[in-house]
N, C-alpha and C. Protein backbone atom coordinates (compact mmCIF):
# COMPACT_ATOMS: atom_id res chain seq x y z
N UNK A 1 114.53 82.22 123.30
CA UNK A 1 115.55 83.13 122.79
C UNK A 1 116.47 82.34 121.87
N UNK A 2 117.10 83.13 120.70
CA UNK A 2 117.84 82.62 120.11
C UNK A 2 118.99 81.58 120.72
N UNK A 3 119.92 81.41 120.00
CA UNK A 3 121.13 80.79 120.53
C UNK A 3 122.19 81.94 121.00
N UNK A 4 121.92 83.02 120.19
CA UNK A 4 123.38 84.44 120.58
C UNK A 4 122.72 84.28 122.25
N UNK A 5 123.64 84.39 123.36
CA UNK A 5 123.31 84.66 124.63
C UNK A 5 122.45 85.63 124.90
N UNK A 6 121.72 86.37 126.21
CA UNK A 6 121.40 87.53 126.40
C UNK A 6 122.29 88.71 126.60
N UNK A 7 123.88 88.11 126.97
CA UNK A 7 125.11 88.74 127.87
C UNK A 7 125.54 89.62 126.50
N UNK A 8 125.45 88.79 124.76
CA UNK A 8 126.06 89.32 124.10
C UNK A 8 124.91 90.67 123.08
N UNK A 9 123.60 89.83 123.63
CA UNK A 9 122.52 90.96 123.00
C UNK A 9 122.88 91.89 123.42
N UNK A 10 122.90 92.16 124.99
CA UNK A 10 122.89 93.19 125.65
C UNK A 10 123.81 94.06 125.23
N UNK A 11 124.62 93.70 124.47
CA UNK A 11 126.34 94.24 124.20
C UNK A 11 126.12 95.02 122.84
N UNK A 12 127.23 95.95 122.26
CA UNK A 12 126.76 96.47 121.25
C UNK A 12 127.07 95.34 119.94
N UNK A 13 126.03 95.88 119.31
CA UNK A 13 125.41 94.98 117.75
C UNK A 13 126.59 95.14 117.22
N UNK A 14 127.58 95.91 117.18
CA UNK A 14 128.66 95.74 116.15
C UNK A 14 129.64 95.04 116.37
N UNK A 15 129.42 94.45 117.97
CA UNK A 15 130.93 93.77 118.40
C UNK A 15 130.42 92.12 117.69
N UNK A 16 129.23 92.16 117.19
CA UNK A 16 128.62 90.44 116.76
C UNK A 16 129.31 89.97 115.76
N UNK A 17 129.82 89.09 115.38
CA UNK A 17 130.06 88.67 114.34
C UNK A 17 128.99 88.20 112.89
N UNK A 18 129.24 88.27 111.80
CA UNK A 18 128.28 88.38 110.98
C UNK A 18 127.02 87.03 110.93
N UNK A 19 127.62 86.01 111.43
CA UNK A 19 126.17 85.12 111.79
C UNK A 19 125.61 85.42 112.67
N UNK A 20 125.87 85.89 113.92
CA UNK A 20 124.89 86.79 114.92
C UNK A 20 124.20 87.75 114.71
N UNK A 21 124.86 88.43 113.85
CA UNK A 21 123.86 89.51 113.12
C UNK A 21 122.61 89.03 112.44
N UNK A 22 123.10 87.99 111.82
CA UNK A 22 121.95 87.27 111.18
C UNK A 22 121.05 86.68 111.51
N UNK A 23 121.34 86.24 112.93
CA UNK A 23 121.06 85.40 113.40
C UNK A 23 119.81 86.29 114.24
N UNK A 24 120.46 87.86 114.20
CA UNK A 24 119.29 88.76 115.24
C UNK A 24 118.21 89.45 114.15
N UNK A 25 118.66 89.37 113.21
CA UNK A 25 117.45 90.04 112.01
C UNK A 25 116.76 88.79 111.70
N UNK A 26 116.43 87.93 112.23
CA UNK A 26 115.95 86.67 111.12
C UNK A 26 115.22 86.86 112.65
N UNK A 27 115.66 87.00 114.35
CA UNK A 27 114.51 86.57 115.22
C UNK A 27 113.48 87.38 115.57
N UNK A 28 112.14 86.91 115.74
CA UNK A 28 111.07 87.52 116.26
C UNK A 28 111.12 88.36 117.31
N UNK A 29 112.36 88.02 118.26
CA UNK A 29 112.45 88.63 119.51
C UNK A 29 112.98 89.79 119.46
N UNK A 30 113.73 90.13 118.12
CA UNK A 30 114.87 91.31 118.38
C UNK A 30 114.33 92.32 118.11
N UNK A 31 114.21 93.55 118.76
CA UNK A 31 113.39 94.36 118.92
C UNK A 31 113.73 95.67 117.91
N UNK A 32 112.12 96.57 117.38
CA UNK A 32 112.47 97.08 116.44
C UNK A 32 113.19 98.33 116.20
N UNK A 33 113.96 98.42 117.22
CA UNK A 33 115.51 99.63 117.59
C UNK A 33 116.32 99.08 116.89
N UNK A 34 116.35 97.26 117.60
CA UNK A 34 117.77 96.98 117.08
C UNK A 34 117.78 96.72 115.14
N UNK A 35 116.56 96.19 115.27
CA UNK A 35 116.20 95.48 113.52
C UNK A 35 116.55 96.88 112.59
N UNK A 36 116.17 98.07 113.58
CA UNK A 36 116.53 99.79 112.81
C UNK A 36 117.79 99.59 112.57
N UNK A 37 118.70 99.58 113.50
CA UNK A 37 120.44 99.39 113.50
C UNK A 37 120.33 98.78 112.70
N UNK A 38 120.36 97.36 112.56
CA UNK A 38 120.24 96.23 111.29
C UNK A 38 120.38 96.85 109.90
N UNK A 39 119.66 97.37 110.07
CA UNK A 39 119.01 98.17 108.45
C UNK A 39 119.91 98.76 108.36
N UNK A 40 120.84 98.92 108.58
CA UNK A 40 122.39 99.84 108.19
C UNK A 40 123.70 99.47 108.06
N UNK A 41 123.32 97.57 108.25
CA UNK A 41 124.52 97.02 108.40
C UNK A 41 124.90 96.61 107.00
N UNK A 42 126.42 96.74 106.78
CA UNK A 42 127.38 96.35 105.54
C UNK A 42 127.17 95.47 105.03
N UNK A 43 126.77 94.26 105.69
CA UNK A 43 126.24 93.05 104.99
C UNK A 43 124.90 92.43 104.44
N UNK A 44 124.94 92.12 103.07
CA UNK A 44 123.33 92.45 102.31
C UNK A 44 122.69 91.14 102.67
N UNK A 45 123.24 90.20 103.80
CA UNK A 45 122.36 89.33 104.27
C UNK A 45 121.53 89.60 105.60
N UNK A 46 122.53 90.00 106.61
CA UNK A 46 121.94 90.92 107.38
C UNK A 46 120.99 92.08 107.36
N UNK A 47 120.84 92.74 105.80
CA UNK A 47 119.94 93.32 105.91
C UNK A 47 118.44 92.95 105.16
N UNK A 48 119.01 91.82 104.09
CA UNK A 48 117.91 91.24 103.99
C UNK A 48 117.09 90.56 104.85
N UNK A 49 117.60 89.81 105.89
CA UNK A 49 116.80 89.44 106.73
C UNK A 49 115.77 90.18 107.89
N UNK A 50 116.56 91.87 108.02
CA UNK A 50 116.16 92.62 108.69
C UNK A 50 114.67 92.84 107.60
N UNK A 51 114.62 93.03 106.29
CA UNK A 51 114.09 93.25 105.03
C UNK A 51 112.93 92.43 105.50
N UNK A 52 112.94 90.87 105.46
CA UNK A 52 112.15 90.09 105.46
C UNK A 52 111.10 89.90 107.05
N UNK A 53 111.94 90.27 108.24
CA UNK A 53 111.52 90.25 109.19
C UNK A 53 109.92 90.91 109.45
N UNK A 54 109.20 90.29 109.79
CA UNK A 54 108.03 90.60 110.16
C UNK A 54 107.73 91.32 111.22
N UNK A 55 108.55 92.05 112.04
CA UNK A 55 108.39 92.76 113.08
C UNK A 55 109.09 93.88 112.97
N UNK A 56 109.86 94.30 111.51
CA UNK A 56 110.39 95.25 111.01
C UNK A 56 109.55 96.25 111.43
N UNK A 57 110.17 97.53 111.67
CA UNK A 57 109.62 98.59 111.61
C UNK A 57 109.46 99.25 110.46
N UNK A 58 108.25 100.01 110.13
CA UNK A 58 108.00 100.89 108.56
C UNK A 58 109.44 102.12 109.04
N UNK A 59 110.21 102.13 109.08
CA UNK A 59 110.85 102.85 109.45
C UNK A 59 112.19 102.30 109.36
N UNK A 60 112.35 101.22 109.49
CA UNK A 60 113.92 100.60 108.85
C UNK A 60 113.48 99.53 107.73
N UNK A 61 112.17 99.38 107.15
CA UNK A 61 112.27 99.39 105.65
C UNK A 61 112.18 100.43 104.83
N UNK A 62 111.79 101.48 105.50
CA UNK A 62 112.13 102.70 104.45
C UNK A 62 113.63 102.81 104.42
N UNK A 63 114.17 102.30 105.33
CA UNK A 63 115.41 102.41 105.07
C UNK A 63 116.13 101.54 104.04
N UNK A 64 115.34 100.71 103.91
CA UNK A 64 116.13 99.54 102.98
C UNK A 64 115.78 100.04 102.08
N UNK A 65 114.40 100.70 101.80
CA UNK A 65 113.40 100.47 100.42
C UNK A 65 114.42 100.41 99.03
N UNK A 66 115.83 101.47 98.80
CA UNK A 66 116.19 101.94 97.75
C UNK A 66 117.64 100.97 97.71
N UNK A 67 117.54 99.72 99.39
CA UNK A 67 119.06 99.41 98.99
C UNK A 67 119.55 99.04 97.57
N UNK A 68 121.32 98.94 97.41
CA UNK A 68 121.75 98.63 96.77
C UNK A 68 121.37 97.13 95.97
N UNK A 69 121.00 96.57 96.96
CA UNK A 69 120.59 94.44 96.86
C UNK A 69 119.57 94.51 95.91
N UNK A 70 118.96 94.09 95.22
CA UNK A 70 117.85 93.70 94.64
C UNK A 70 117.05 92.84 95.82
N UNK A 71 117.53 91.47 95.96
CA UNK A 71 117.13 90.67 97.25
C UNK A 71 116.56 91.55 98.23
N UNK A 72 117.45 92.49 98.61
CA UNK A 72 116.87 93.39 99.92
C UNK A 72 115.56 94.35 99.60
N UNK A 73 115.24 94.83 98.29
CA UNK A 73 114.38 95.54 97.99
C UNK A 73 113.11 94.68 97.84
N UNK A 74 113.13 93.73 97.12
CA UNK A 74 112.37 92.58 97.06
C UNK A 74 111.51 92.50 98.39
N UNK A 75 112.45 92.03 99.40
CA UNK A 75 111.66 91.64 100.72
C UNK A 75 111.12 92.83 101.27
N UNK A 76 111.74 94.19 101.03
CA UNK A 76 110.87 95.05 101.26
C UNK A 76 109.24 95.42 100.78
N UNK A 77 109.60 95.36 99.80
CA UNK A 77 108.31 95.74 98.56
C UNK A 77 107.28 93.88 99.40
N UNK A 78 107.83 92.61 99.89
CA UNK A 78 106.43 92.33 100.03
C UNK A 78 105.93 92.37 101.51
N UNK A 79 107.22 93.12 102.38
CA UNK A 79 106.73 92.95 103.64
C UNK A 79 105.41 93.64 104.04
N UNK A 80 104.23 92.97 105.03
CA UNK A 80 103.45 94.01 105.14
C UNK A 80 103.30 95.11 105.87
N UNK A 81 104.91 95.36 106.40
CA UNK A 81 104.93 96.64 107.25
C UNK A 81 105.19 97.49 105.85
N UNK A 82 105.44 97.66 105.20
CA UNK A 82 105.87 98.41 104.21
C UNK A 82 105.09 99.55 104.13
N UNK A 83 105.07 100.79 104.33
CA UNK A 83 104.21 101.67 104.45
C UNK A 83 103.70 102.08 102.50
N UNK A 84 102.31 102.09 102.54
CA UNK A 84 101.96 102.67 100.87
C UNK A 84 102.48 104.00 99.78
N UNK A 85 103.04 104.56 101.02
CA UNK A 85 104.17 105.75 100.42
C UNK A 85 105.24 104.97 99.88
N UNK A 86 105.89 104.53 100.83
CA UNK A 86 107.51 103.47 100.41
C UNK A 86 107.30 102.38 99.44
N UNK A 87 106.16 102.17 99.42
CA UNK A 87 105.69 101.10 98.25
C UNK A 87 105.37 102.03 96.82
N UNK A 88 105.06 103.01 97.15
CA UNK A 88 104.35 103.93 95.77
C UNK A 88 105.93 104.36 95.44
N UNK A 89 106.95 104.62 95.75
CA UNK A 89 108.25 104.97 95.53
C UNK A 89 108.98 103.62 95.10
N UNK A 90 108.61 102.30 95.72
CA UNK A 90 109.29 101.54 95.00
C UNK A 90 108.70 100.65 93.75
N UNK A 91 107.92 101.50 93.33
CA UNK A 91 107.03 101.04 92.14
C UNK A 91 107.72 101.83 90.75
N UNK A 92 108.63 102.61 91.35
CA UNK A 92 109.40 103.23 90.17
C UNK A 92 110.77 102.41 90.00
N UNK A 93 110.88 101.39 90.44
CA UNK A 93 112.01 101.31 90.90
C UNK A 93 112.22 100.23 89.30
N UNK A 94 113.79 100.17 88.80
CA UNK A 94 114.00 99.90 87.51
C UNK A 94 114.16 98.33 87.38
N UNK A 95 113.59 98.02 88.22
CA UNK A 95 114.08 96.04 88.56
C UNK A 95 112.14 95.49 88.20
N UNK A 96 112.04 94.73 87.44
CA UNK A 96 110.69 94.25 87.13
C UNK A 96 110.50 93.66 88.20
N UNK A 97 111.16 93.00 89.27
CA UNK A 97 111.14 91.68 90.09
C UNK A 97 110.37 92.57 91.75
N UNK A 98 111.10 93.82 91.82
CA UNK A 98 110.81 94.74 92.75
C UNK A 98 109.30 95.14 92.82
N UNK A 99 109.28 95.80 91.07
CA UNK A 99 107.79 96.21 90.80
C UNK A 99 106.65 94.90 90.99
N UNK A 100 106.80 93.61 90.50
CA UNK A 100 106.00 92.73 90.68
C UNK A 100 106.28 92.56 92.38
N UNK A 101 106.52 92.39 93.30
CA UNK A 101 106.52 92.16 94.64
C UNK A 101 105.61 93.47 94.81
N UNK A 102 105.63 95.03 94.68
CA UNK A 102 104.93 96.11 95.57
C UNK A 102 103.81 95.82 94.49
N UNK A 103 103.27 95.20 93.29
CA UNK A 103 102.38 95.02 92.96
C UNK A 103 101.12 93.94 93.28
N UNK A 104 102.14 92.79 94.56
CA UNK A 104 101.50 92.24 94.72
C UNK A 104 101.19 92.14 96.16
N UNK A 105 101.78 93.78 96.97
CA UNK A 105 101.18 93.94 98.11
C UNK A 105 100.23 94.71 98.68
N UNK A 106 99.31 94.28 98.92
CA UNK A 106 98.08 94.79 99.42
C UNK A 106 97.89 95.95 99.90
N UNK A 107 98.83 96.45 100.74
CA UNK A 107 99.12 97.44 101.08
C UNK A 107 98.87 98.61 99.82
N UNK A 108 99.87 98.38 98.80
CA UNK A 108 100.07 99.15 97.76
C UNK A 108 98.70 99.99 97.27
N UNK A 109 99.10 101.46 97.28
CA UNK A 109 97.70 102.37 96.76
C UNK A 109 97.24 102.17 95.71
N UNK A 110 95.86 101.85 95.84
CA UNK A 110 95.04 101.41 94.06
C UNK A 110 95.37 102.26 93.07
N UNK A 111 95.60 103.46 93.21
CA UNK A 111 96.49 104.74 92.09
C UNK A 111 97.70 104.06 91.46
N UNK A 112 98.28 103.32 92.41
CA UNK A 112 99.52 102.47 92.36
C UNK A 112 99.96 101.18 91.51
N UNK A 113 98.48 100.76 92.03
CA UNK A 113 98.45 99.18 91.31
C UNK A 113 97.95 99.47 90.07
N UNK A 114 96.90 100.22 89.35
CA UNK A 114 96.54 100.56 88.53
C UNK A 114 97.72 101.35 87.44
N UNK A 115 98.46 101.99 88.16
CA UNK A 115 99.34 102.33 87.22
C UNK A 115 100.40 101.40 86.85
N UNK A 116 100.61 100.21 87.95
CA UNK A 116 101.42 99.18 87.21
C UNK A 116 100.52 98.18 86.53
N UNK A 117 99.54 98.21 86.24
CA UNK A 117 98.49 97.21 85.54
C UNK A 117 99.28 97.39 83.93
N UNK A 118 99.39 98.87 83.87
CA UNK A 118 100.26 98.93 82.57
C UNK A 118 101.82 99.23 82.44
N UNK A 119 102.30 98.51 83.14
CA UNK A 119 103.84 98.16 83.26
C UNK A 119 104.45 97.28 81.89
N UNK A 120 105.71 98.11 81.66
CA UNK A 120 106.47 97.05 80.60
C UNK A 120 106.38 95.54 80.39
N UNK A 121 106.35 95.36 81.75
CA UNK A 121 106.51 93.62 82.48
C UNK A 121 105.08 93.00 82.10
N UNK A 122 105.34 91.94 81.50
CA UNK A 122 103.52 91.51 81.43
C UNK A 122 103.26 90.88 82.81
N UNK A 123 104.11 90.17 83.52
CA UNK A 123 104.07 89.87 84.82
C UNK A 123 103.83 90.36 85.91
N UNK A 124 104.43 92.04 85.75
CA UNK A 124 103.93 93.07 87.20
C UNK A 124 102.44 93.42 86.35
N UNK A 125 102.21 93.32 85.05
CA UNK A 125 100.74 93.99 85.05
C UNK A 125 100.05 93.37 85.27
N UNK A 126 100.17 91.70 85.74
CA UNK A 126 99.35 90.54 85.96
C UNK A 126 98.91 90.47 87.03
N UNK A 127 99.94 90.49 87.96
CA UNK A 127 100.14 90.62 89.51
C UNK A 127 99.11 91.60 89.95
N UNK A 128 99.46 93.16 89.45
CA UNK A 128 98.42 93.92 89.67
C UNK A 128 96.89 93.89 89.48
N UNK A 129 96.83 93.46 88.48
CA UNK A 129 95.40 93.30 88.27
C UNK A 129 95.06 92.00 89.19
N UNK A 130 96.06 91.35 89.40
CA UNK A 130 94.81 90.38 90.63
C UNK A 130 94.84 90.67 91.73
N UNK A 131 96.00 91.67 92.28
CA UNK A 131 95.95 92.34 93.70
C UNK A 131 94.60 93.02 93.58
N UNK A 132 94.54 93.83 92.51
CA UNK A 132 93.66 94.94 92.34
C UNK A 132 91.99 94.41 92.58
N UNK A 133 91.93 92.87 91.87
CA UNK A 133 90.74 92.47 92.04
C UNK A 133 90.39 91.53 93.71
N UNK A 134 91.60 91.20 94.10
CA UNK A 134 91.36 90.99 95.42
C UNK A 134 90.87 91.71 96.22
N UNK A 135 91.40 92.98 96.00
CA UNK A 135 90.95 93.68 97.06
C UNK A 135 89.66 94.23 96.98
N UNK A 136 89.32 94.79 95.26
CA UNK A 136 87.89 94.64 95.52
C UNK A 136 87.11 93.86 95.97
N UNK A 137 87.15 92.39 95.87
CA UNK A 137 86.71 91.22 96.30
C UNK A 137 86.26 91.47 97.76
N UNK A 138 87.59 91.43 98.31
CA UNK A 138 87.45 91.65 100.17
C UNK A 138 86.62 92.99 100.41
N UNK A 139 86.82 93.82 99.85
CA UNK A 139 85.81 95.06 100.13
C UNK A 139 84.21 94.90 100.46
N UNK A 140 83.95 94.28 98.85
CA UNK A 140 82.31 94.09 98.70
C UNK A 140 81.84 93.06 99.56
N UNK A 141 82.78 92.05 100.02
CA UNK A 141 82.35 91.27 100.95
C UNK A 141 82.09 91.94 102.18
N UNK A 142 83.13 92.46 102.85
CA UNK A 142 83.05 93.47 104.02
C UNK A 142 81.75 93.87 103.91
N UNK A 143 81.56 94.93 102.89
CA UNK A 143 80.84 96.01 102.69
C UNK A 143 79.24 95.15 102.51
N UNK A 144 78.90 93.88 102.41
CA UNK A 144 77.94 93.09 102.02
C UNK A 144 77.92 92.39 103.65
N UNK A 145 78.88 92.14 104.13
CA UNK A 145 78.44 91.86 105.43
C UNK A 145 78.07 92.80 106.27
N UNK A 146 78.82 94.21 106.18
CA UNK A 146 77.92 95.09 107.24
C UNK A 146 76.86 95.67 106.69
N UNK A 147 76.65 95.59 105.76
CA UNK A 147 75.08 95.86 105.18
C UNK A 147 74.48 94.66 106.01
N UNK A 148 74.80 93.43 105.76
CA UNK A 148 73.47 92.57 106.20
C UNK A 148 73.18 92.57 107.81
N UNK A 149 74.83 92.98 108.48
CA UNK A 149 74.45 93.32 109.92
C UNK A 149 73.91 94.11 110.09
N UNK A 150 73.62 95.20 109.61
CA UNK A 150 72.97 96.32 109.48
C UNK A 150 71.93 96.16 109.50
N UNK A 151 71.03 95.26 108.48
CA UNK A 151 70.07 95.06 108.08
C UNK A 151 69.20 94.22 109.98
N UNK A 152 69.76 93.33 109.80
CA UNK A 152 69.47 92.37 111.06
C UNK A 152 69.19 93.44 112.24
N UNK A 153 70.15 94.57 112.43
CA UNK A 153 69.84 95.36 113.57
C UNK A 153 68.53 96.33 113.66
N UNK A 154 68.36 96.39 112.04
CA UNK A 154 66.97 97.19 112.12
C UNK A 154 65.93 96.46 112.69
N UNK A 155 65.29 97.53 113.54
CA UNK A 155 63.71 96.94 114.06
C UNK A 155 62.78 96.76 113.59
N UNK A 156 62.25 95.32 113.44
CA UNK A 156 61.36 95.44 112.35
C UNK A 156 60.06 95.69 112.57
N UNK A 157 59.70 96.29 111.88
CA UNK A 157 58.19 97.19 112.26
C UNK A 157 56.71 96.93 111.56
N UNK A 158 56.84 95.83 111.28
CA UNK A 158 55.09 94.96 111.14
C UNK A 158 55.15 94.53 112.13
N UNK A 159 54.96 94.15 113.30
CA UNK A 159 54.39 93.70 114.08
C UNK A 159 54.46 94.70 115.69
C-alpha cells in the first residue's frame, strides 16, 4: 500500500490534501470508484494521473476525454482502457498532440485511423499509418497461425 494510511483511504477523498490525491491516482491499488471520483477533481495533476492510470475505468476517462488540460487528454487518448467510441470523439479534437496519441492507439477504429492518415499534421498522419499497418501485421499473423493450427488438426487421409 501506498504511504497515505488505510485510516485516511477509508475517509472521504476530499478531506486529502492535494499530494494524497496524487498520490491515490498514480496507485495501482486505488480502486476504480475512487480513480471515477478522481476524474472530477479541481486539480489537473490529479486528474492527469487518474488519466494515465492503468486501472482507470473506460468510464472516468470518458470523463476526462474532453478535459480542459491538454496533458490530461493526451493520457487519455493513449490509455488502453480508452474505449474506441471516446477515442473516435477525441480524434476531432483541435490539439495535433491529442490526435497523434488516439492515432497511435490500437484500440482506435480503422474508420478512425484512416481518416487521420489524412490529417493536417504530417505527424498524426504518420502515426496512423503505422498503427494502421501494425495492426494489419498482427492480424495476418493471427489469422496465419490459426490457419496453420487448423491445418495440423485436419486428419490426414492417405493413409
Amino acid at each position: 500500500m501506498t504511504s497515505f494510511t488505510k485510516q485516511k483511504r477509508g475517509g472521504a477523498i476530499g478531506q486529502l490534501d492535494d499530494k494524497e490525491r496524487i498520490e491515490m491516482a498514480r496507485s495501482s491499488k486505488t480502486s476504480q470508484a475512487e480513480l471515477y471520483y478522481l476524474a472530477g477533481d479541481p486539480n489537473k495533476y490529479v486528474r492527469y494521473y487518474v488519466a494515465d492510470n492503468q486501472h482507470a475505468s473506460a468510464a472516468a476517462l470518458k470523463l476526462l476525454h474532453n478535459d480542459k488540460d491538454l496533458n490530461v487528454r493526451c493520457r487519455v487518448a493513449n490509455n488502453h482502457n480508452t474505449l474506441p467510441e471516446t477515442l473516435a470523439q477525441m480524434a476531432e479534437d483541435k490539439n495535433k498532440y491529442v490526435r497523434q496519441y488516439v492515432a497511435g492507439n490500437k484500440k482506435t477504429a480503422l474508420p478512425i485511423l484512416d481518416k487521420l492518415t489524412s490529417d493536417e499534421d504530417d505527424a498524426v498522419a504518420e502515426v496512423a499509418k503505422k498503427t494502421i499497418t501494425s495492426i494489419i501485421a498482427y492480424n495476418t499473423t493471427i489469422k496465419w497461425k490459426s490457419a496453420s493450427v487448423t491445418i495440423r488438426k485436419t486428419p490426414h487421409k492417405g493413409k
